[in-house]
N, C-alpha and C. Protein backbone atom coordinates (compact mmCIF):
# COMPACT_ATOMS: atom_id res chain seq x y z
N UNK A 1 13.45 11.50 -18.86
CA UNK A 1 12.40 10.51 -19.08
C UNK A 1 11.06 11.24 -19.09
N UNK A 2 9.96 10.86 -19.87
CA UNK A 2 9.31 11.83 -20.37
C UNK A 2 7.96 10.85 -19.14
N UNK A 3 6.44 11.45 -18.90
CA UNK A 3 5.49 10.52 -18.26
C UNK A 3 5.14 9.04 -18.80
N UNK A 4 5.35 9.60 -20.00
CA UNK A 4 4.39 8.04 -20.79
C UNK A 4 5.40 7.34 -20.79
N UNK A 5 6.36 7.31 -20.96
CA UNK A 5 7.42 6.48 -20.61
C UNK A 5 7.49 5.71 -18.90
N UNK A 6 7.14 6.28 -18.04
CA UNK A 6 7.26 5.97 -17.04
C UNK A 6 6.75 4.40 -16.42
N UNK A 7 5.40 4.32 -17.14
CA UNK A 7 4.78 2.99 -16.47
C UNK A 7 5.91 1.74 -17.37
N UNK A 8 6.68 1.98 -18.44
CA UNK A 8 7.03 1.05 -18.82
C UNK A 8 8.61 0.59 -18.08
N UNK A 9 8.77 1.40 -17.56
CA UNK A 9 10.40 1.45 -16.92
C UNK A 9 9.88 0.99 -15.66
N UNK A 10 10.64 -0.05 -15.21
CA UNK A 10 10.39 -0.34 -13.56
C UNK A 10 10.91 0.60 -12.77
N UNK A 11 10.75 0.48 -11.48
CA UNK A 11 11.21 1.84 -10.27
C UNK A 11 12.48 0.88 -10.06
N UNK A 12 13.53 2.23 -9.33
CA UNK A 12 14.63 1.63 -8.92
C UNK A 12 14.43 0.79 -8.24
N UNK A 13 15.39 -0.79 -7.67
CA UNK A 13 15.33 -1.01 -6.35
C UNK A 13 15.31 -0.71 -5.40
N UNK A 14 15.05 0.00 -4.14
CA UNK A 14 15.04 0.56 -3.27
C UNK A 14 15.59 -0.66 -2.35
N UNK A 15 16.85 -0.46 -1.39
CA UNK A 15 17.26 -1.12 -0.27
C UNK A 15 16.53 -1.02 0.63
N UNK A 16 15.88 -2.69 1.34
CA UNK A 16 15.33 -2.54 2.77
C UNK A 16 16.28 -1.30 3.54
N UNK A 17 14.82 -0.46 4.43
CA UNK A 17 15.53 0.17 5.51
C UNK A 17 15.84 -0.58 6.71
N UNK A 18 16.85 0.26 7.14
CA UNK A 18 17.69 -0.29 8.58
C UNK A 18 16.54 -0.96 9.16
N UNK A 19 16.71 -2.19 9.38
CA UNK A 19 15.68 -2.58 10.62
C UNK A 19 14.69 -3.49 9.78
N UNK A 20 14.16 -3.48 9.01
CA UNK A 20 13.18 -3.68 7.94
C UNK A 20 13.36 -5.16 7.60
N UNK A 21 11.89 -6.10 7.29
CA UNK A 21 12.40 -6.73 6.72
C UNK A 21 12.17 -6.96 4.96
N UNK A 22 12.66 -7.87 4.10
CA UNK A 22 12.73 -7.64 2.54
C UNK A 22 11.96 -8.28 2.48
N UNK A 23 10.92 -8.05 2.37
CA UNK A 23 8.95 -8.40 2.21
C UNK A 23 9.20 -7.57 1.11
N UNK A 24 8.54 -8.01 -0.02
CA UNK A 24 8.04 -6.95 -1.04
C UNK A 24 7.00 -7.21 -1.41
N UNK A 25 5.98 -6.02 -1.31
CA UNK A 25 3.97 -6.52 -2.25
C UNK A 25 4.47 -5.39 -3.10
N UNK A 26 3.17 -5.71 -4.12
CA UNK A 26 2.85 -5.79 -5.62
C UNK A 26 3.52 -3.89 -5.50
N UNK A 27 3.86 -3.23 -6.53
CA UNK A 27 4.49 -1.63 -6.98
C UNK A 27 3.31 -1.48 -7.46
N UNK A 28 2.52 -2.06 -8.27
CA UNK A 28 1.45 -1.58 -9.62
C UNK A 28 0.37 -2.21 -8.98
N UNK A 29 -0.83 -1.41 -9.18
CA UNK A 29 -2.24 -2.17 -8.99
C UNK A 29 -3.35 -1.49 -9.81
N UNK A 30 -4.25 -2.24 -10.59
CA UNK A 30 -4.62 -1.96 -11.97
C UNK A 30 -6.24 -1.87 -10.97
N UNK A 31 -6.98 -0.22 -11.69
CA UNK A 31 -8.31 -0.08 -10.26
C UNK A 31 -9.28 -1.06 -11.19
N UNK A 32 -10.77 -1.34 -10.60
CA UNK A 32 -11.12 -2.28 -10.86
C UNK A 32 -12.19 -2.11 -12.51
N UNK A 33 -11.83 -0.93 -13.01
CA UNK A 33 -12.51 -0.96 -13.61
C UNK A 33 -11.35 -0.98 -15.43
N UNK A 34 -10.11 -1.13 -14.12
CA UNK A 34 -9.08 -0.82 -15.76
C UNK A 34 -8.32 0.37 -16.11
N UNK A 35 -8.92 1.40 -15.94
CA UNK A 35 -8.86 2.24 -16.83
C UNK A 35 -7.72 3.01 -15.54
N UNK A 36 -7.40 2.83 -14.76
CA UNK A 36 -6.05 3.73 -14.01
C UNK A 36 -5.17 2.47 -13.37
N UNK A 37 -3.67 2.59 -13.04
CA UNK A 37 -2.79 1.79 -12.60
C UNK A 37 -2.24 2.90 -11.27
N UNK A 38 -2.15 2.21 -10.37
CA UNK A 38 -1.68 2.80 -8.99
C UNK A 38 -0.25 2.63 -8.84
N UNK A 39 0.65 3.15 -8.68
CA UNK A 39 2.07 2.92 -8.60
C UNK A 39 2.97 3.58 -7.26
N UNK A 40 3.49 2.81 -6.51
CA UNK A 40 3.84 2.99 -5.35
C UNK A 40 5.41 3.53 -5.22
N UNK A 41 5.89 4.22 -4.89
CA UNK A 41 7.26 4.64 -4.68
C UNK A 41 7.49 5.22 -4.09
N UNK A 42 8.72 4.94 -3.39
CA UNK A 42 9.36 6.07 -2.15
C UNK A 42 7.68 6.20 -1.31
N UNK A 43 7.44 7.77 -0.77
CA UNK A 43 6.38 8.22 -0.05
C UNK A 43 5.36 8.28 -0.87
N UNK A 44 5.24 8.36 -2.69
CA UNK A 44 4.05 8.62 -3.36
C UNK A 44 3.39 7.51 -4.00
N UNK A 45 1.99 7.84 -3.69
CA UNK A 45 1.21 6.78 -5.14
C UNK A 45 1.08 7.71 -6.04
N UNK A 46 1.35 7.20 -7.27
CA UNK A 46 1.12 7.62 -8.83
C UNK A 46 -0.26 7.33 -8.95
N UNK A 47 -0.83 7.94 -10.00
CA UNK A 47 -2.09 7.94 -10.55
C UNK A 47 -1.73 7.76 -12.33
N UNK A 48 -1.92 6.44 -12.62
CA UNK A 48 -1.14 6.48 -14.27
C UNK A 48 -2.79 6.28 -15.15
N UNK A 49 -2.84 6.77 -16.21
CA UNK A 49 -3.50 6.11 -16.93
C UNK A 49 -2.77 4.91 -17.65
N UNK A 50 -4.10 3.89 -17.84
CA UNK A 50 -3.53 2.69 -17.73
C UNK A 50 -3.05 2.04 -19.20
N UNK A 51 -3.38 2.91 -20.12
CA UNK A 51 -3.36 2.86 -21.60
C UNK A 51 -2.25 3.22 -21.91
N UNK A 52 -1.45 4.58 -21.30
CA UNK A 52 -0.76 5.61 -22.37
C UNK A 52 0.25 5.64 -21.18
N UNK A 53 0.39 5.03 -19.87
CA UNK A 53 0.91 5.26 -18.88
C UNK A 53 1.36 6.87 -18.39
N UNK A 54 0.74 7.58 -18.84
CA UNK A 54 0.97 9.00 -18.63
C UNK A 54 0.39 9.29 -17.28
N UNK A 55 1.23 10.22 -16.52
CA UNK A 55 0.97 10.14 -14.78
C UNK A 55 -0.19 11.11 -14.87
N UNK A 56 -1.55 10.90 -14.45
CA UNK A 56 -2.24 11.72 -14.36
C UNK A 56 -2.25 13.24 -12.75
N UNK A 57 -1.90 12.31 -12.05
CA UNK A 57 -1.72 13.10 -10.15
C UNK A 57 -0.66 12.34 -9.88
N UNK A 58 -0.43 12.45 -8.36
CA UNK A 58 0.34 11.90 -7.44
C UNK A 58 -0.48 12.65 -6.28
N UNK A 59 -0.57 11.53 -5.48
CA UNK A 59 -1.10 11.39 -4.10
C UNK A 59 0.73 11.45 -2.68
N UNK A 60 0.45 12.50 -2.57
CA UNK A 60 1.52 12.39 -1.36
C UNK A 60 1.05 12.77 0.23
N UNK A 61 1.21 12.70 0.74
CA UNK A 61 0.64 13.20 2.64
C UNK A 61 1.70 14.05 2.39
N UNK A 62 1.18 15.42 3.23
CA UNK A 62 1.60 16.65 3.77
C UNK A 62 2.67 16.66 4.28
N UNK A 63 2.68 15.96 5.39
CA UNK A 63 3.12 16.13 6.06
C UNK A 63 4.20 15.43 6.89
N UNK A 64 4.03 13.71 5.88
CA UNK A 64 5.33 12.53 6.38
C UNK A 64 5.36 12.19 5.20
N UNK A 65 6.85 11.84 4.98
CA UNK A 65 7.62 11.00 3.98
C UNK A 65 8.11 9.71 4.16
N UNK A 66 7.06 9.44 4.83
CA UNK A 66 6.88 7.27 5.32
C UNK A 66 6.60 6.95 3.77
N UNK A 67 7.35 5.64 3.73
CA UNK A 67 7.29 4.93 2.53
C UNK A 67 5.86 4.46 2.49
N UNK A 68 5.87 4.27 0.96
CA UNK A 68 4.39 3.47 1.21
C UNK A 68 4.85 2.32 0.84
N UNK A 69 4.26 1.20 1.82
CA UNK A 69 4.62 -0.37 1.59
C UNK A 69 3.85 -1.12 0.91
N UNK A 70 2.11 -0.89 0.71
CA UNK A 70 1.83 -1.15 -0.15
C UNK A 70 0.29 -0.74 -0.60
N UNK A 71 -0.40 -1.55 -1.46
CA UNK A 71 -1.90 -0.94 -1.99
C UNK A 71 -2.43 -1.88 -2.23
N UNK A 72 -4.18 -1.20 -1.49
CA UNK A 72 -5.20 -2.00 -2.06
C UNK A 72 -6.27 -1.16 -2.77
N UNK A 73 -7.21 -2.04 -3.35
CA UNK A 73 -8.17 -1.19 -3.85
C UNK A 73 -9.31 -1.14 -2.37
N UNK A 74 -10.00 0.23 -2.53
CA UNK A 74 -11.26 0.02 -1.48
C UNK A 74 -12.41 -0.56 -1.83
N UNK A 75 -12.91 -2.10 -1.53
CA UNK A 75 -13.81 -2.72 -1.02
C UNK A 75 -15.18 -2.58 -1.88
N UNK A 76 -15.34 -0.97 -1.02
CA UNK A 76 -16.66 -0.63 -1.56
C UNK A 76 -16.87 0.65 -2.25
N UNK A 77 -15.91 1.32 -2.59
CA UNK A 77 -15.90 2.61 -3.60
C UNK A 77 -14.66 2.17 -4.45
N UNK A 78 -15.51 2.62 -5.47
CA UNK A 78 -14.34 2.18 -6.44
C UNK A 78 -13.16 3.62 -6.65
N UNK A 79 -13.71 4.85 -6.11
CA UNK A 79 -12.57 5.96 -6.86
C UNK A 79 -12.03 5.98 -5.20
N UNK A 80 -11.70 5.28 -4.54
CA UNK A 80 -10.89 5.41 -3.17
C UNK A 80 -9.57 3.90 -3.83
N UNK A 81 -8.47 4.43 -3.13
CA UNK A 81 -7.19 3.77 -2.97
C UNK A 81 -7.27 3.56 -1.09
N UNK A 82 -6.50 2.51 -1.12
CA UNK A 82 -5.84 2.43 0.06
C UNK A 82 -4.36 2.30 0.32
N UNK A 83 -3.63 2.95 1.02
CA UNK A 83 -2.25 2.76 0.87
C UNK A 83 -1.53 2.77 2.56
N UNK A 84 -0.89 1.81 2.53
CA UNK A 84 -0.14 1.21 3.70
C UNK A 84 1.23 2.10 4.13
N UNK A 85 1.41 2.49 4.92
CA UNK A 85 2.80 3.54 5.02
C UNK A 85 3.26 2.63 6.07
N UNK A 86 4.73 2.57 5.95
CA UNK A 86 6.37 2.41 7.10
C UNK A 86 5.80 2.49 8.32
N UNK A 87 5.01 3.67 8.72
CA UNK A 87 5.15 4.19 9.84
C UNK A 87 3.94 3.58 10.30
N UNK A 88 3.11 3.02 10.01
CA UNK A 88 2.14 2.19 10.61
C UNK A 88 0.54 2.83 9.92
N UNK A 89 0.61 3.77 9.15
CA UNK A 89 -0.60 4.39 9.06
C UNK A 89 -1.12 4.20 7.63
N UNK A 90 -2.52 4.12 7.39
CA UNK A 90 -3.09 3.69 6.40
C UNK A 90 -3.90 4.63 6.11
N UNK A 91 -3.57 5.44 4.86
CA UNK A 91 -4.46 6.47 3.74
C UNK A 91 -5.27 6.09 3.24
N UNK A 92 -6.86 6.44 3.14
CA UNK A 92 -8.22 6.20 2.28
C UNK A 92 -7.58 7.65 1.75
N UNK A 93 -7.29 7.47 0.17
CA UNK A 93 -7.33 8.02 -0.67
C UNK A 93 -8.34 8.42 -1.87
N UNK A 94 -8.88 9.54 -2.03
CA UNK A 94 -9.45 9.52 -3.38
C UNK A 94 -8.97 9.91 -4.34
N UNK A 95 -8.35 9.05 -5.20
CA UNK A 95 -7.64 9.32 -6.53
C UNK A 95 -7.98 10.47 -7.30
N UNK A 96 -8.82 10.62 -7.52
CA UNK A 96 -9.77 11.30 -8.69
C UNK A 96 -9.21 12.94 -8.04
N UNK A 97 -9.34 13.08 -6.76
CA UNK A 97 -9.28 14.72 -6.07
C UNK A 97 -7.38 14.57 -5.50
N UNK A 98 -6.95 13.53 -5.50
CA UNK A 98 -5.55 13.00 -4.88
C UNK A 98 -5.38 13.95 -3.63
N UNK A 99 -6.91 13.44 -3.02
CA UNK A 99 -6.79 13.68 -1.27
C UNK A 99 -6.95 13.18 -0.65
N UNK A 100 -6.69 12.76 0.54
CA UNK A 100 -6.86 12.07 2.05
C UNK A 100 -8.24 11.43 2.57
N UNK A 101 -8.83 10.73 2.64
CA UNK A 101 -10.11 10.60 3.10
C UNK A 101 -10.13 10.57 4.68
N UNK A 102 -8.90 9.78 4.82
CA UNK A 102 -9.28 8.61 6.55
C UNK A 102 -7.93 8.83 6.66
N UNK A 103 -7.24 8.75 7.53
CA UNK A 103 -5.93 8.16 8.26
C UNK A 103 -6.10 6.94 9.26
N UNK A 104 -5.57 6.10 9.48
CA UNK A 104 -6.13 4.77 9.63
C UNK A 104 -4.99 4.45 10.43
N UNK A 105 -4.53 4.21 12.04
CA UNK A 105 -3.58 3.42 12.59
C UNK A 105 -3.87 1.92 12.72
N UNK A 106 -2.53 1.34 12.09
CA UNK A 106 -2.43 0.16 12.39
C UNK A 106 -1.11 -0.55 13.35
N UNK A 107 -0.99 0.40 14.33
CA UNK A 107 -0.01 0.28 15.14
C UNK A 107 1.24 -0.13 14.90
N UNK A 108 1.76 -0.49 13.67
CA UNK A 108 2.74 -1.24 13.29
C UNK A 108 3.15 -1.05 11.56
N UNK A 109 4.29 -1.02 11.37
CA UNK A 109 4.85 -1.09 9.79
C UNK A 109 3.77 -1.74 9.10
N UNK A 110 3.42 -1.68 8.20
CA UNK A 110 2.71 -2.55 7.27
C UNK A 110 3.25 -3.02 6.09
N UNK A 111 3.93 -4.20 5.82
CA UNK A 111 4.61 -4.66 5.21
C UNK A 111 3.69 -5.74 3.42
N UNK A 112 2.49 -5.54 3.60
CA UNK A 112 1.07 -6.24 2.86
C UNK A 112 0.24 -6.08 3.63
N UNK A 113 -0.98 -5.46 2.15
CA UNK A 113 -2.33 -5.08 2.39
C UNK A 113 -3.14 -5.69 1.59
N UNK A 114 -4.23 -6.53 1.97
CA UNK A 114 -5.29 -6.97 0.92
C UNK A 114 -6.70 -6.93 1.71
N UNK A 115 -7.39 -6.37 0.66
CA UNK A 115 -8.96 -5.92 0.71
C UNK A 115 -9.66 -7.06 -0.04
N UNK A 116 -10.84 -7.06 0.26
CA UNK A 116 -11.97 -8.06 0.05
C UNK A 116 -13.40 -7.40 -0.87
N UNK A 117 -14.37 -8.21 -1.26
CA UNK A 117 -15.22 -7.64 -1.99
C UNK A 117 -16.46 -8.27 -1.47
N UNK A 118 -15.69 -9.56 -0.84
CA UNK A 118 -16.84 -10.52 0.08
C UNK A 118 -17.03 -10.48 1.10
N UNK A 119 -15.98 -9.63 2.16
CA UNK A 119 -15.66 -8.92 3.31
C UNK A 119 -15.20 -7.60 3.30
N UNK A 120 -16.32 -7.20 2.88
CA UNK A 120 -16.16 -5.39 2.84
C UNK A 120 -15.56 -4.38 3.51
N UNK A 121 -15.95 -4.64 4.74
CA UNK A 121 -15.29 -4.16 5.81
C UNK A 121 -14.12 -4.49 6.27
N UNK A 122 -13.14 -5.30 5.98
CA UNK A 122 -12.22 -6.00 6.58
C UNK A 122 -11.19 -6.00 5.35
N UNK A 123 -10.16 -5.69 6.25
CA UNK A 123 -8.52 -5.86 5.40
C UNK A 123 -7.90 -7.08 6.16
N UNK A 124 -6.93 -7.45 5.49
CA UNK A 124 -5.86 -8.56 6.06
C UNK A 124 -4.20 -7.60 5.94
N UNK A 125 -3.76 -7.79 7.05
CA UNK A 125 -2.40 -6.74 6.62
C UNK A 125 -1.94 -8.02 7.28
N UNK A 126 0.17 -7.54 6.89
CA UNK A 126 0.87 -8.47 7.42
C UNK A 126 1.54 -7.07 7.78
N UNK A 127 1.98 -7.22 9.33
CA UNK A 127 2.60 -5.98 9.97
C UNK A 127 4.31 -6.58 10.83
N UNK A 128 4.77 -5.97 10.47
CA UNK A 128 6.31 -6.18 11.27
C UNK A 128 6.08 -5.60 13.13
N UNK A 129 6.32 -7.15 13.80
CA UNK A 129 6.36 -6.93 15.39
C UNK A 129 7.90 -5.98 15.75
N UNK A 130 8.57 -6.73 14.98
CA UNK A 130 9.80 -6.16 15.76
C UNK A 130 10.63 -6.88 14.49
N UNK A 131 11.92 -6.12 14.75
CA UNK A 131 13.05 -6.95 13.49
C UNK A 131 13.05 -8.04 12.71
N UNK A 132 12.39 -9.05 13.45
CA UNK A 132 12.82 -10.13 12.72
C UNK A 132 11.24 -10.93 12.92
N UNK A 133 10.11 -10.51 13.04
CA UNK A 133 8.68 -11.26 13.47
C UNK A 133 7.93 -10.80 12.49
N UNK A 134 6.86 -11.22 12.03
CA UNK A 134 5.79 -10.23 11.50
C UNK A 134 4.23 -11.19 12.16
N UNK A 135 3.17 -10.42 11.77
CA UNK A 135 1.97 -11.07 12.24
C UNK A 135 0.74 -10.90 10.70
N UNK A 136 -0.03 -11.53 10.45
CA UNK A 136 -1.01 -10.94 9.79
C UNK A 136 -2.36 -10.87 11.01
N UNK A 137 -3.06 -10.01 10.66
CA UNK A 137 -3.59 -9.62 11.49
C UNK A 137 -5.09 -9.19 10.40
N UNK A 138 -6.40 -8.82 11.60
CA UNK A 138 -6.97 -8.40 10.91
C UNK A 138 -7.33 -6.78 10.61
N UNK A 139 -8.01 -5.70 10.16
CA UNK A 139 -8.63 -4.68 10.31
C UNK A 139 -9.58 -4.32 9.51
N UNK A 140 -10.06 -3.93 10.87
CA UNK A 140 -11.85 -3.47 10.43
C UNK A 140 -11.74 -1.86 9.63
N UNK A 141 -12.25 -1.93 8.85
CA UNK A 141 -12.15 -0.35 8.00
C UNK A 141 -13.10 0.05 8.91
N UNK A 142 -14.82 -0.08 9.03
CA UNK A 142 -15.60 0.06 9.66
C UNK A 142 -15.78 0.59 11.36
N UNK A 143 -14.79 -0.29 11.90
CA UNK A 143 -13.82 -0.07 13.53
C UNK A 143 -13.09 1.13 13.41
N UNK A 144 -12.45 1.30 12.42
CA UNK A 144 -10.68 2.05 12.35
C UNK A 144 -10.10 1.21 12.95
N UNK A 145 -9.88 -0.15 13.31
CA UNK A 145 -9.19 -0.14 14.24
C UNK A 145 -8.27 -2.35 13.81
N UNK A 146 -7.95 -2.67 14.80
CA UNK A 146 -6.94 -3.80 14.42
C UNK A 146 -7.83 -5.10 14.85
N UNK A 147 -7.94 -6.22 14.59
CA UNK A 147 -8.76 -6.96 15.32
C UNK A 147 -7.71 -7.73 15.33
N UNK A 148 -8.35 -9.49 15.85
CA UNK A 148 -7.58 -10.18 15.82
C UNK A 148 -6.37 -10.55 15.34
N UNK A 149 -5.44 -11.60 16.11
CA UNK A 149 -3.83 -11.69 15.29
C UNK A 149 -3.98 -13.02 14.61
N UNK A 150 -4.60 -12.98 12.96
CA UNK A 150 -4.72 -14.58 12.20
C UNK A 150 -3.48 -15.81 12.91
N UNK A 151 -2.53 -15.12 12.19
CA UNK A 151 -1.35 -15.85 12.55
C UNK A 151 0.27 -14.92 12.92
N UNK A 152 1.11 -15.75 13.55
CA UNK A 152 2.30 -14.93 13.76
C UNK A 152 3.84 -16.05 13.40
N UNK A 153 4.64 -14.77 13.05
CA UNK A 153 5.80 -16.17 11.86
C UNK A 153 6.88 -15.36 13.36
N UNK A 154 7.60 -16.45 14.01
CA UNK A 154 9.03 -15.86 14.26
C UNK A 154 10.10 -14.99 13.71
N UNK A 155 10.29 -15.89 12.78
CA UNK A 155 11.41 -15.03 12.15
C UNK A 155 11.52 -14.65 10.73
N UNK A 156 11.79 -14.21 10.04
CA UNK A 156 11.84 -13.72 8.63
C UNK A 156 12.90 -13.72 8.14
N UNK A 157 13.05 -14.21 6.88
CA UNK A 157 13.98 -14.21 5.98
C UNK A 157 13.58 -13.43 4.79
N UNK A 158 14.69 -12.71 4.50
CA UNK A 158 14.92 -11.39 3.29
C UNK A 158 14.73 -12.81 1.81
N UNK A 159 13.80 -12.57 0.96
CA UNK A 159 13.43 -13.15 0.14
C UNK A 159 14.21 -12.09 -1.08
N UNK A 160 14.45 -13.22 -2.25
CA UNK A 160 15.18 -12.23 -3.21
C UNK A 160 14.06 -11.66 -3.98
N UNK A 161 13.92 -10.44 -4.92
CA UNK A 161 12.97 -10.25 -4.99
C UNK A 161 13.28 -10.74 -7.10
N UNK A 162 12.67 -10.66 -7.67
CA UNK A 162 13.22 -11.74 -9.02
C UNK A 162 12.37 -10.91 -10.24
């Protein structure tokens, strides 16, 4: 399979991991100006152009092969990514150099990430408590850190994904 081919082929399914629950957010996220598509798989974000789907980079961490669960755009720079990892930790990425800005704990899996433009500072994640719970919660980019718990669901059910 050749690059430009790539954005048009979906990614395999990937099976929830052991423990996990079958939450799925968005694979693709288009940056705000158009012109690049973010693509999430296994441990890497893709860097596609958004025209010709040809992979321009790939953004991977050094040093863990935590899935990434999911992506937002950053807030208030437009050439930064944000990306949610398994293992609880959140990458300020700069696409453009496909390096690291921030490492970001959010104590918990991150299962959905959404950023604001009217709340700059602030993400909304939905994070897995334990097997079968999740919470959305808030975080301050500004803090590093987790704020309040919006709301919390008991139990979860594996949604099909369609």
């Amino acid at each position: 399979m050749t690059d430009e081919l790539e954005l048009l082929t979906p990614p395999p399914q990937a099976a929830p991991s052991s423990g996990r629950v079958g939450l799925s957010a968005a694979t693709l996220v288009y940056s705000s100006d158009g012109r690049y598509v973010f693509q999430r798989q296994a441990h890497v974000v893709r860097v596609l152009h958004s025209q010709s789907g040809r992979v321009l980079h790939e953004c991977v961490r050094a040093d863990n092969k935590s899935a990434v669960r999911a992506l937002a755009l950053h807030p208030h720079n437009a050439l930064q990514l944000l990306a949610a990892y398994e293992d609880g930790y959140i990458i300020v990425w700069d696409f453009v150099e496909h390096k690291p800005l921030a490492e970001l704990d959010a104590k918990a899996p991150v299962l959905w990430m959404g950023s604001s433009r009217t709340s700059a500072s602030q993400l909304l994640l939905v994070v897995q408590t334990d097997a079968n719970t999740w919470s959305l919660i808030e975080f301050s980019l500004k803090k590093k850190k987790r704020g309040p718990v919006c709301c919390h669901a008991i139990e979860i059910l594996a949604l099909p994904v369609y």
